[in-house]
Protein backbone atom coordinates (compact mmCIF):
# COMPACT_ATOMS: atom_id res chain seq x y z
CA UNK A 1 -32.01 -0.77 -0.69
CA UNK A 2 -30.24 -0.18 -4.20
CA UNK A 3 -27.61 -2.33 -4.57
CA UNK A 4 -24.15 -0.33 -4.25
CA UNK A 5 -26.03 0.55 -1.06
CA UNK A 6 -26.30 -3.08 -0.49
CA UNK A 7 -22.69 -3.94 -1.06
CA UNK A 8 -21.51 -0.82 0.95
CA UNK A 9 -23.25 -2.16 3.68
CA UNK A 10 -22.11 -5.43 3.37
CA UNK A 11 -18.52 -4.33 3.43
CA UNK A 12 -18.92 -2.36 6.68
CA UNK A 13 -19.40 -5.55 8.47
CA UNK A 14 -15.88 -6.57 7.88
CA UNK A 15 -14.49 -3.19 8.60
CA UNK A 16 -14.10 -2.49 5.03
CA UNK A 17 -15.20 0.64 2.96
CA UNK A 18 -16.31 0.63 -0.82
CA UNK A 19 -17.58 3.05 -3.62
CA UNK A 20 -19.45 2.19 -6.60
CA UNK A 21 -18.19 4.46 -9.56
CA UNK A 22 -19.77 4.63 -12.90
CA UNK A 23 -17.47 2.73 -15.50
CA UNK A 24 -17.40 6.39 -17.61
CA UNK A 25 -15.39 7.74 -15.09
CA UNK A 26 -12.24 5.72 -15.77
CA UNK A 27 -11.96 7.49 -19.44
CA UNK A 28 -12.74 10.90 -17.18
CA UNK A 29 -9.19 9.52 -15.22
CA UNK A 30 -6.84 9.07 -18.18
CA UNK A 31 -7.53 12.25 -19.10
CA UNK A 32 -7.36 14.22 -15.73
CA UNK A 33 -3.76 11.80 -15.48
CA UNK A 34 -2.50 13.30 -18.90
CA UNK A 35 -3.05 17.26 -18.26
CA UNK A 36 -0.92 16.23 -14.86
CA UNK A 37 1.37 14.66 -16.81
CA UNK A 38 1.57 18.00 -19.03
CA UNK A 39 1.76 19.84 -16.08
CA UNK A 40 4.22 18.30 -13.82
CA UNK A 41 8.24 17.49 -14.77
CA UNK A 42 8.22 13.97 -14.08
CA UNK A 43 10.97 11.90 -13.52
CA UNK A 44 11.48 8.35 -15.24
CA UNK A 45 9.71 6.20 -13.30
CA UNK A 46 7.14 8.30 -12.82
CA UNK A 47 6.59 8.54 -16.52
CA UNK A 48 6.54 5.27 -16.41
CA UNK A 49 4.03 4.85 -14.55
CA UNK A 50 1.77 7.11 -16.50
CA UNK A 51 2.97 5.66 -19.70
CA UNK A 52 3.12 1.93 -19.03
CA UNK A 53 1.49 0.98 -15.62
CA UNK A 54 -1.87 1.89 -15.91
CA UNK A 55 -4.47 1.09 -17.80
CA UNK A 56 -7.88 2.69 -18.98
CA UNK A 57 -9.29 0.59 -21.36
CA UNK A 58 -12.15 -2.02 -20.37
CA UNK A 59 -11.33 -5.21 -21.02
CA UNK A 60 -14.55 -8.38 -22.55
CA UNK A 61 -14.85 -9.77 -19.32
CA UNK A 62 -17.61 -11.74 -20.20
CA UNK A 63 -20.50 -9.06 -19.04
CA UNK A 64 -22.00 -5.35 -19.68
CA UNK A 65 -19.32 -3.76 -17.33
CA UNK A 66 -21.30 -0.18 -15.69
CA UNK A 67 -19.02 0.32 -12.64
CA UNK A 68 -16.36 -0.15 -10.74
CA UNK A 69 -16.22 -1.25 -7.36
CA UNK A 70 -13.62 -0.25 -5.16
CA UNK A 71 -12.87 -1.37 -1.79
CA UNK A 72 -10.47 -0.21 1.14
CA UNK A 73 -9.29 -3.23 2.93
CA UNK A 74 -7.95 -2.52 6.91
CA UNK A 75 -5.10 -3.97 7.84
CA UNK A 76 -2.54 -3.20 11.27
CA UNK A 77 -0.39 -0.09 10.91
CA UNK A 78 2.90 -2.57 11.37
CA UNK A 79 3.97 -6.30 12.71
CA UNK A 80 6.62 -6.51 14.94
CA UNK A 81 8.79 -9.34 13.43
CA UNK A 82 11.75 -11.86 14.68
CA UNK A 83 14.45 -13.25 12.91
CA UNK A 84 16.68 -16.08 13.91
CA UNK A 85 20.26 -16.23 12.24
CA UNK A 86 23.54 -17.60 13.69
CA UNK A 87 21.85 -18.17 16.66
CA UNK A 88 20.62 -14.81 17.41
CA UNK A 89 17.77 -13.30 17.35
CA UNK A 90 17.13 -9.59 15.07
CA UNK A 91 13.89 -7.89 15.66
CA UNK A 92 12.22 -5.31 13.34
CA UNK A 93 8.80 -4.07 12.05
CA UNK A 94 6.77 -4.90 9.17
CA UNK A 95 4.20 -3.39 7.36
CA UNK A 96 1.19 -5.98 6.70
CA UNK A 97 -0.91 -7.11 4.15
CA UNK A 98 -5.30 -7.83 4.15
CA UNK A 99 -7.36 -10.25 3.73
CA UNK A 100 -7.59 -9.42 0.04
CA UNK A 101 -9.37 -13.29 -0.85
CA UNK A 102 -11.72 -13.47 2.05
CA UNK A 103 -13.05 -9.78 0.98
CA UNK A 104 -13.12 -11.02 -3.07
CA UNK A 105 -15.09 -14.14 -1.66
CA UNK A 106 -17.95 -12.43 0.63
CA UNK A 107 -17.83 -9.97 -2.41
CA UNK A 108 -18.57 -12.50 -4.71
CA UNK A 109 -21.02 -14.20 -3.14
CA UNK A 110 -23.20 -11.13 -2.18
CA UNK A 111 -23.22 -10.16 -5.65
CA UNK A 112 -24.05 -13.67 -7.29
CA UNK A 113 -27.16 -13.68 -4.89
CA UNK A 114 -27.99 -10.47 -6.84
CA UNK A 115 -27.09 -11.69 -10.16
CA UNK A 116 -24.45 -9.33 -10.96
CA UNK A 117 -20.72 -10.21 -11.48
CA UNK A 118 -17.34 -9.13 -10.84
CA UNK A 119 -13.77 -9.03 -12.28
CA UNK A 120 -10.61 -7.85 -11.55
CA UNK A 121 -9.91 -4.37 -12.60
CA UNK A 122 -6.10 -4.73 -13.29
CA UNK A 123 -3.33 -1.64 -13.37
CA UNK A 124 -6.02 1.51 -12.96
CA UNK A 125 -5.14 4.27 -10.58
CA UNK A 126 -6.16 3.29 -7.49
CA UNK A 127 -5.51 5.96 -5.15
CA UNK A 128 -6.33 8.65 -7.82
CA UNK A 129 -10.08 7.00 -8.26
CA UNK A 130 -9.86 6.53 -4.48
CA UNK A 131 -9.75 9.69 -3.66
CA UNK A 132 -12.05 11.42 -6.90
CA UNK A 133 -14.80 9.40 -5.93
CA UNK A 134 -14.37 10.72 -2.25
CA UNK A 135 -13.75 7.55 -0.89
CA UNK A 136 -10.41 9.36 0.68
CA UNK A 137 -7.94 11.56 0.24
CA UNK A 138 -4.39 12.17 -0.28
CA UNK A 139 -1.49 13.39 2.07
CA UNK A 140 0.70 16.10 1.67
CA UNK A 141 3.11 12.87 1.75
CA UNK A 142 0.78 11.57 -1.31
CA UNK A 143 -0.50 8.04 0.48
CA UNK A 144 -4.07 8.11 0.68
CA UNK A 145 -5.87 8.74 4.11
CA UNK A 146 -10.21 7.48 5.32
CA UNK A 147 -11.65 8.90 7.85
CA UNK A 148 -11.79 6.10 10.62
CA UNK A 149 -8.69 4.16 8.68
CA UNK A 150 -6.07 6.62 8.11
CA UNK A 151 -3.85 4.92 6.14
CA UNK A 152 -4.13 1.57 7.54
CA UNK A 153 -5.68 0.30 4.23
CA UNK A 154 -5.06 -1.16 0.73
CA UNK A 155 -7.58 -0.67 -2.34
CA UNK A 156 -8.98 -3.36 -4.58
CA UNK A 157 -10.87 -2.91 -7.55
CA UNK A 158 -13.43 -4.96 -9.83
CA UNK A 159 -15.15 -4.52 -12.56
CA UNK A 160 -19.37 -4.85 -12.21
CA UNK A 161 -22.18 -5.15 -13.73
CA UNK A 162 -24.01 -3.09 -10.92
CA UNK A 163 -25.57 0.14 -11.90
CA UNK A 164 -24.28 2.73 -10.19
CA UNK A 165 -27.49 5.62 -9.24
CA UNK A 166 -25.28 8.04 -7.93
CA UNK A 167 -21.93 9.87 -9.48
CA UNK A 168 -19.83 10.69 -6.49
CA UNK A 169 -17.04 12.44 -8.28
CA UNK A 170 -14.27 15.56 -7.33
CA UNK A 171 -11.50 17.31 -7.88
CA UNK A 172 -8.24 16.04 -6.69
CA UNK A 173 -7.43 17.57 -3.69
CA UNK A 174 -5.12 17.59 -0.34
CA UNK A 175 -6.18 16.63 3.14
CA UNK A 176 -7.31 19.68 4.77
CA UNK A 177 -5.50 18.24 7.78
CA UNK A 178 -2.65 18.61 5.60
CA UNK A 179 -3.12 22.14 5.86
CA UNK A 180 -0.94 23.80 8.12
CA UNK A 181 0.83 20.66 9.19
CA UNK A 182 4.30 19.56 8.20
CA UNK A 183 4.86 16.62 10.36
CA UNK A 184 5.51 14.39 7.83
CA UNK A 185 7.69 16.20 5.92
CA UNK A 186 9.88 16.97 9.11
CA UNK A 187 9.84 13.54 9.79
CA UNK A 188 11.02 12.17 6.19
CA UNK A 189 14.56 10.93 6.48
CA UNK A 190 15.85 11.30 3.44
CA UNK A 191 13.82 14.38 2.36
CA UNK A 192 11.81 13.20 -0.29
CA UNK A 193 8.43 15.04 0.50
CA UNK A 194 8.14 18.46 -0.99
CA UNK A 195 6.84 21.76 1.05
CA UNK A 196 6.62 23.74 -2.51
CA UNK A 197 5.66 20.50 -4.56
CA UNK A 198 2.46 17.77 -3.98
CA UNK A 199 4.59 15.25 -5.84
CA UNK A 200 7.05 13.82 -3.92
CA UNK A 201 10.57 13.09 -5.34
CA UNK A 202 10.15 9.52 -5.37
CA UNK A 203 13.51 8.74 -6.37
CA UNK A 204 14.43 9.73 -2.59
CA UNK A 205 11.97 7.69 -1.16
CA UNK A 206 12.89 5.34 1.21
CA UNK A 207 10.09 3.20 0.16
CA UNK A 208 11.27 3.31 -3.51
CA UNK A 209 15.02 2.22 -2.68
CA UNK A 210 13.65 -0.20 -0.27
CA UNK A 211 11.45 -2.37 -2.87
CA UNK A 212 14.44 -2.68 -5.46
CA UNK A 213 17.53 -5.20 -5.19
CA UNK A 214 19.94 -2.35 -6.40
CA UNK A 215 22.44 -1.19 -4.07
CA UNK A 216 21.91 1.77 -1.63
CA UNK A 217 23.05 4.94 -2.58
CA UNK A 218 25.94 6.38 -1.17
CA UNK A 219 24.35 9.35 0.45
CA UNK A 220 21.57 7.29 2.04
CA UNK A 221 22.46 7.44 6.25
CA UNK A 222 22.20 3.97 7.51
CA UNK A 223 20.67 5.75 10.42
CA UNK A 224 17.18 5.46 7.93
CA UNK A 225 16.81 2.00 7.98
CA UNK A 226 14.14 0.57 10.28
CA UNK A 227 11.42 -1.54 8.48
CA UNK A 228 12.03 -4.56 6.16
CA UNK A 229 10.54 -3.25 3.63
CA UNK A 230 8.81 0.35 2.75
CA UNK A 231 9.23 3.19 5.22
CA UNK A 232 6.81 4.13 7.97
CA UNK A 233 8.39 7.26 9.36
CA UNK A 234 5.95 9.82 7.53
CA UNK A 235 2.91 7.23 8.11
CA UNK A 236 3.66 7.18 11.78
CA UNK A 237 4.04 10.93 12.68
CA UNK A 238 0.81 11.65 10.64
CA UNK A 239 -1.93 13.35 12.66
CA UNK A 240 -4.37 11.44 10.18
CA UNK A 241 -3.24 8.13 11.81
CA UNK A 242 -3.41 9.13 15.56
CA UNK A 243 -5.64 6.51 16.08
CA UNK A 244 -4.18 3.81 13.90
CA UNK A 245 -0.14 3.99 14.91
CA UNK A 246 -1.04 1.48 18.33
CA UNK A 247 -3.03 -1.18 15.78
CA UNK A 248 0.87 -3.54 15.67
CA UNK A 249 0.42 -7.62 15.82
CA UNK A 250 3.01 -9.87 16.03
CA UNK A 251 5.64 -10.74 16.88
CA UNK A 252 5.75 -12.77 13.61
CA UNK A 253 9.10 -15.31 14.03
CA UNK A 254 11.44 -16.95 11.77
CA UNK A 255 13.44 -19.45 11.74
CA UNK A 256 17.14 -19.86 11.26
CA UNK A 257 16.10 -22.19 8.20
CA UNK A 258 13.43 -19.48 6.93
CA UNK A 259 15.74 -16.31 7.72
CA UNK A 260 18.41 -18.80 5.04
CA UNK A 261 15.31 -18.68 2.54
CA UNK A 262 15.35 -15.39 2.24
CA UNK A 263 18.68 -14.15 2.91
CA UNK A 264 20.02 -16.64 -0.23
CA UNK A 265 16.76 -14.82 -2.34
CA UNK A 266 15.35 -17.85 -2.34
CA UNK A 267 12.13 -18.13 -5.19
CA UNK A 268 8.58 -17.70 -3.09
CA UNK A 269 7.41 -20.87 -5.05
CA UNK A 270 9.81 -22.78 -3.43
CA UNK A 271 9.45 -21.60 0.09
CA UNK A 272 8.34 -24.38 2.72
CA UNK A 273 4.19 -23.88 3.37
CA UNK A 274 4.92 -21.72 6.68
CA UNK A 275 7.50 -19.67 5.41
CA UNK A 276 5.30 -18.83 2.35
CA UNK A 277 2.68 -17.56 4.71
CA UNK A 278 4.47 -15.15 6.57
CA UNK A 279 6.01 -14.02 3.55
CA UNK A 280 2.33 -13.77 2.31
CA UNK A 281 0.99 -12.18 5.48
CA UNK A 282 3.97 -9.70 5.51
CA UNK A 283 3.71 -8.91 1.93
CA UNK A 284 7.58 -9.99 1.93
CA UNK A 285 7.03 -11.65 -1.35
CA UNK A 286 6.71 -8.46 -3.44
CA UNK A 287 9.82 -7.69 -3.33
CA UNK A 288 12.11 -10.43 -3.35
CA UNK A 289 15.19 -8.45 -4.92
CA UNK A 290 15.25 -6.34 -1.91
CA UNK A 291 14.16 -8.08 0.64
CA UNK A 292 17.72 -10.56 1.13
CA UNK A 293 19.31 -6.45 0.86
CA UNK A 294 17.40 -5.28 3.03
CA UNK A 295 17.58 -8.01 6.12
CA UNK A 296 21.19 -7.79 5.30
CA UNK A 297 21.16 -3.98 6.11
CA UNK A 298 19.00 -4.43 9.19
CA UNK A 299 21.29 -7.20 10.69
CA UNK A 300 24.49 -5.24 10.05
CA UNK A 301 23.46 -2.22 11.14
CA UNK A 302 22.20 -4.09 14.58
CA UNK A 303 25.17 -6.09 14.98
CA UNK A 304 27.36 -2.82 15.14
CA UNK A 305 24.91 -1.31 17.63
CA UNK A 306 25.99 -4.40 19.98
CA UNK A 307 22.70 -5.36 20.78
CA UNK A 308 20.07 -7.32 18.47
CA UNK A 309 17.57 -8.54 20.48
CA UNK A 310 16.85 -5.29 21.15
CA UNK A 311 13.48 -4.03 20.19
CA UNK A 312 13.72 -0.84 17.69
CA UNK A 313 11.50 1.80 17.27
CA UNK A 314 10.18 2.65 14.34
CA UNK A 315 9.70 6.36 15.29
């Protein structure tokens, strides 16, 4: 079996998918990224991104470097989660975070028994190489979708030694699914997706004003809020997901003590062991500008409804 067979295989068994692409392909990126950049009027941030975020150049990482290995990681569509503060209790959803180290560790160890290496690939475009090696494919609401996953998934990417025999490379492309289907753009709160444009106007997105500490616009309906963090309402409408929208854990419960932590914006280093893994598990400690806004929001917004024990729905 040739080895990026090997390691395919190997991720399978954790319910995991992976592509080996040849290291060339990265330069091929940056400059499939920069004609879309002269193509498309972006908007600060997203020049920003282009301009600052990512990166194309190889680092000495203490090996040849021929490929990179990239890996989908599954994870539940949502958590249902529980927060206890002035002796009541606030329920919401959650989106979730994988098992990112115990994938890096059975990675590691499969490849040391081959006598290759690995090492993290930093700030390269995941979901762009994601979906030109074929490994998936992007949504009219530009989140990347696998067949069997949906969207249910977060990439990784190393670095490798491993020679890559095979070239697996296309043309950026929408989801035929994507076709002559608009749920997600019907579903969009605050109108962000485009039916004219593939970029999105992420300056609209709920999941962009949700992961800063800024206030909330003044034309953003409080009706929109309904996740801690992110937004799931084109996610969960998607036809692509059908099968993935039921996969919720939880309930994941804090305490009045750990609900303090993070309404005061506490720092994650200083969070109590438990609290830091929920906040881990929940992926809570990206954002910890908006996350004290955010609960805020939620609680306010459920206190005037009367009820906040009640469970929402994040449809």
């Amino acid at each position: 079996m040739k080895t990026h067979q090997f390691i395919t295989t190997r991720a399978l068994l954790h319910n995991e998918k992976a592509k080996v692409i040849p290291v060339r392909r990265l330069h091929c990126l940056q400059d499939e990224i920069h004609r879309f950049q002269d193509a498309e009027d972006l908007n600060d941030f997203q020049q920003w991104i282009v301009d600052e975020l990512y990166t194309f150049d190889v680092p000495d990482v203490g090996f040849p470097v021929e490929s990179i290995l990239l890996i989908a990681v599954p994870h539940p569509f949502c958590a249902h989660v529980e927060f206890s503060h002035r002796g009541r209790t606030y329920k919401s959803f959650s989106f979730v975070m994988p098992d990112f180290k115990r994938t890096e560790e059975a990675l590691r160890k499969a490849l040391s028994g081959l006598n290759h290496h690995l090492a993290e690939a930093g700030d390269i475009p995941l979901k762009r190489l994601a979906v030109q090696s074929g490994l998936a494919a992007y949504g009219r609401n530009n989140i990347c979708y696998i067949d069997g996953m949906g969207s249910n998934f977060s990439l990784m990417a190393y670095f490798t030694d491993m020679p890559c025999e095979e070239d697996p490379w296309t043309d950026v492309t929408m989801s035929s699914s994507c076709t002559d289907c608009n749920a997600c753009l019907n579903n969009c709160p605050t109108r962000a997706i485009r039916k004219e444009r593939f970029l999105i106007d992420n300056e609209k997105c709920l999941s962009f004003l949700n992961e800063s500490g800024a206030p909330f616009p003044e034309w953003l309906p409080e009706t929109v809020h309904h996740c801690v963090y992110d937004c799931m309402k084109c996610q969960i409408v998607c036809p692509m997901n059908r099968k993935q929208v039921d996969y919720v854990t939880g309930p994941v419960q804090f305490t009045e003590s750990e609900t303090d932590h993070l309404l005061s914006g506490t720092p994650f280093e200083d969070f109590p062991m438990a609290l830091q893994n929920k906040a881990t598990y929940l992926g809570l400690h990206q954002w910890p500008e908006g996350i004290p806004r955010n609960l805020k929001t939620l609680f306010d917004i459920s206190d005037r409804k009367g009820d906040p024990t009640e469970t929402p729905s994040p449809r």
